[in-house]
Protein backbone atom coordinates (compact mmCIF):
# COMPACT_ATOMS: atom_id res chain seq x y z
CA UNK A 1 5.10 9.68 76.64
CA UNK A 2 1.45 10.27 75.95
CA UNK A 3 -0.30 11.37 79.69
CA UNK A 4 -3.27 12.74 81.24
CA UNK A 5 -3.40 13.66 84.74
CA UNK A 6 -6.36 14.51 86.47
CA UNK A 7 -7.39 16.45 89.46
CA UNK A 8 -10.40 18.47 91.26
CA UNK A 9 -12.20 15.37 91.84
CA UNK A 10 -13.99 15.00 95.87
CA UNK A 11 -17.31 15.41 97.95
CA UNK A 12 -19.92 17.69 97.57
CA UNK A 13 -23.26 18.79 99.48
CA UNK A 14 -26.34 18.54 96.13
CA UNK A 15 -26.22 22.13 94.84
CA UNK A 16 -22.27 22.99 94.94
CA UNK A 17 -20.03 23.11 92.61
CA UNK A 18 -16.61 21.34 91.72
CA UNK A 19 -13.89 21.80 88.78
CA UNK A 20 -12.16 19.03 87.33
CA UNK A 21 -8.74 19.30 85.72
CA UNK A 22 -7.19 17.79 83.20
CA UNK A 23 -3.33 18.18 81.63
CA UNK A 24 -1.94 16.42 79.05
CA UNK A 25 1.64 15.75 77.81
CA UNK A 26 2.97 13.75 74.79
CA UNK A 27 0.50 15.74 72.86
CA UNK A 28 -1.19 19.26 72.30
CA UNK A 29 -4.75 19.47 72.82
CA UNK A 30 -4.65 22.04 69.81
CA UNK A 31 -4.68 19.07 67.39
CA UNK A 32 -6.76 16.57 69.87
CA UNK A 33 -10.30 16.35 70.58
CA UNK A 34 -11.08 16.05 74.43
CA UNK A 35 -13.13 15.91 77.05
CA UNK A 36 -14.72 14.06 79.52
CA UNK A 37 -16.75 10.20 80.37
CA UNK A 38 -17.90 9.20 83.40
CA UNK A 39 -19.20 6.13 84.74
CA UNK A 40 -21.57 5.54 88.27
CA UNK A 41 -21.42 2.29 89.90
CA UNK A 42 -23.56 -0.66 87.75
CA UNK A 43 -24.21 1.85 84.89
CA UNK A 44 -22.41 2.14 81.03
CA UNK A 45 -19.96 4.75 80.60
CA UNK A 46 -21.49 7.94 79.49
CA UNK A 47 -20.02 11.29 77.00
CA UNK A 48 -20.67 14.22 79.08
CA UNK A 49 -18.53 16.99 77.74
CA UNK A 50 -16.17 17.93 74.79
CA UNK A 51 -14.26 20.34 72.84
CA UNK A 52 -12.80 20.51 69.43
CA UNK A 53 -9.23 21.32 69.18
CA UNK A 54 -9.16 24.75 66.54
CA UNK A 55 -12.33 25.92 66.77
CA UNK A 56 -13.56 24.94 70.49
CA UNK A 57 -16.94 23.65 69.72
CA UNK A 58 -18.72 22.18 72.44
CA UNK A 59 -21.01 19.43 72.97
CA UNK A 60 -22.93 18.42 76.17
CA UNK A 61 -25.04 15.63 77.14
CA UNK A 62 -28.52 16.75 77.66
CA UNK A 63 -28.64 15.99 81.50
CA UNK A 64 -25.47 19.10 81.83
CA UNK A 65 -26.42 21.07 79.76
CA UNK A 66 -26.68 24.53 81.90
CA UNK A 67 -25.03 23.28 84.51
CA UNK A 68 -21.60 22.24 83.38
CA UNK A 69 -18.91 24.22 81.47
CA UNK A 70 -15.93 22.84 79.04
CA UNK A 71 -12.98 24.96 78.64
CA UNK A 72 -9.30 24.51 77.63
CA UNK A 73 -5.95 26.64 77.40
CA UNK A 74 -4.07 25.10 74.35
CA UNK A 75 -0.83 27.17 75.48
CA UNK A 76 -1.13 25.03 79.30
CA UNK A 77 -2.25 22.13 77.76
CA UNK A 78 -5.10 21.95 80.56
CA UNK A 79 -9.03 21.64 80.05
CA UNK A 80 -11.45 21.57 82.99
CA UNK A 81 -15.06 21.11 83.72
CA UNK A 82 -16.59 23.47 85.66
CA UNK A 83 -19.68 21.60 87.84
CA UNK A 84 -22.21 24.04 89.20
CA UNK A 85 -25.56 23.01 90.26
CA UNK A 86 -24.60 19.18 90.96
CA UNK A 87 -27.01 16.66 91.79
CA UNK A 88 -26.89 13.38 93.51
CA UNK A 89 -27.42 11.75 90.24
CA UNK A 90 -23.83 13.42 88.71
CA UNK A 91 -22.09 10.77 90.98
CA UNK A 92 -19.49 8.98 89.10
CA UNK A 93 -15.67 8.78 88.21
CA UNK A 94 -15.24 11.19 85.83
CA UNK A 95 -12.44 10.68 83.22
CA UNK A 96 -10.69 12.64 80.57
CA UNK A 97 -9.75 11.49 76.89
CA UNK A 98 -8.50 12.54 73.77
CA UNK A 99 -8.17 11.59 70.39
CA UNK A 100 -6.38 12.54 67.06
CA UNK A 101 -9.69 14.09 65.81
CA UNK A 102 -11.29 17.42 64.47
CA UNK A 103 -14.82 16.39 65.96
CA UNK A 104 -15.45 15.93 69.10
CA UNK A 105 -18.32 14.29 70.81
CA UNK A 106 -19.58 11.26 72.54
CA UNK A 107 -18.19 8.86 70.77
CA UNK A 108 -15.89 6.63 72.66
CA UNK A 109 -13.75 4.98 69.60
CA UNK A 110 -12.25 8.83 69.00
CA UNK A 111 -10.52 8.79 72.00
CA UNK A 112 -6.86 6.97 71.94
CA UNK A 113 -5.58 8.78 75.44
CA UNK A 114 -7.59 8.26 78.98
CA UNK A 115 -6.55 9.49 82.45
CA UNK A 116 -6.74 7.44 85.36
CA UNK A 117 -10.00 8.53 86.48
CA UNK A 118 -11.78 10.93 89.47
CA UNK A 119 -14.29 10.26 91.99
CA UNK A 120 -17.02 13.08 91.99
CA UNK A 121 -19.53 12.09 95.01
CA UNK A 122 -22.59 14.54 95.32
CA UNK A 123 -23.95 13.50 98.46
CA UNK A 124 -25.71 15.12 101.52
C-alpha cells in the first residue's frame, strides 16, 4: 500500500532552521518525482521544492531559493527539506507528494501520492 509519512515538522524562533522528512512505501522514489506543497491559513497551495527521480534535478520556488535544500536517498526511500534561514512568512503545513513522472516541478496534477501533512510555525 502506497504511503508517505512525514515528520520534522514544529516551532521555530525567525532565523532557525528545521528539516522535514519524508518516507515512502508502496513505491521507490527512484522512478517518482517528489517533493514538497505547502499551504498557510486563507492562502492557495503553493510548489516549493522538488526532485527528479534518476537524475535529481531540482526546482525551487523563488521565495526558497538559498534558503531551503531538497535531497533524497533512493536506497531509504526518504527525502527531506532542509529549512535554514526561516521567516515568519514560511508558516504553513508543509506536505510531501509524488508522482509517476520524470519531471518534477510545481505542478500539482503530477503528483498521485500525498502525506498527511506538517505544521511548520516560524514565530517569535
Amino acid at each position: 500500500q502506497v504511503q508517505l509519512v512525514e515528520s520534522g515538522g514544529g516551532l521555530v524562533q525567525p532565523g532557525g532552521s528545521l528539516r522535514l522528512s519524508c518516507v515512502a512505501s508502496g513505491f521507490s522514489l527512484d522512478t517518482h518525482s517528489a517533493g514538497w506543497f505547502r499551504q498557510a491559513p486563507g492562502k492557495e497551495r503553493e510548489g516549493v521544492s522538488f526532485i527528479s527521480p534518476k537524475n535529481n534535478v531540482t526546482y525551487y520556488t523563488d521565495s526558497v531559493k538559498g534558503r531551503f535544500t531538497i535531497s533524497k536517498n533512493n536506497a531509504a526511500n526518504t527525502m527531506w527539506l532542509q529549512m535554514n534561514s526561516l521567516k515568519p512568512e514560511d508558516t504553513a503545513v508543509y506536505y510531501c507528494a509524488a508522482g509517476p513522472t520524470l519531471v518534477a516541478g510545481p505542478w500539482e496534477g503530477l503528483y498521485d501520492y500525498w502525506g498527511q501533512g506538517i505544521q511548520v510555525t516560524v514565530s517569535s
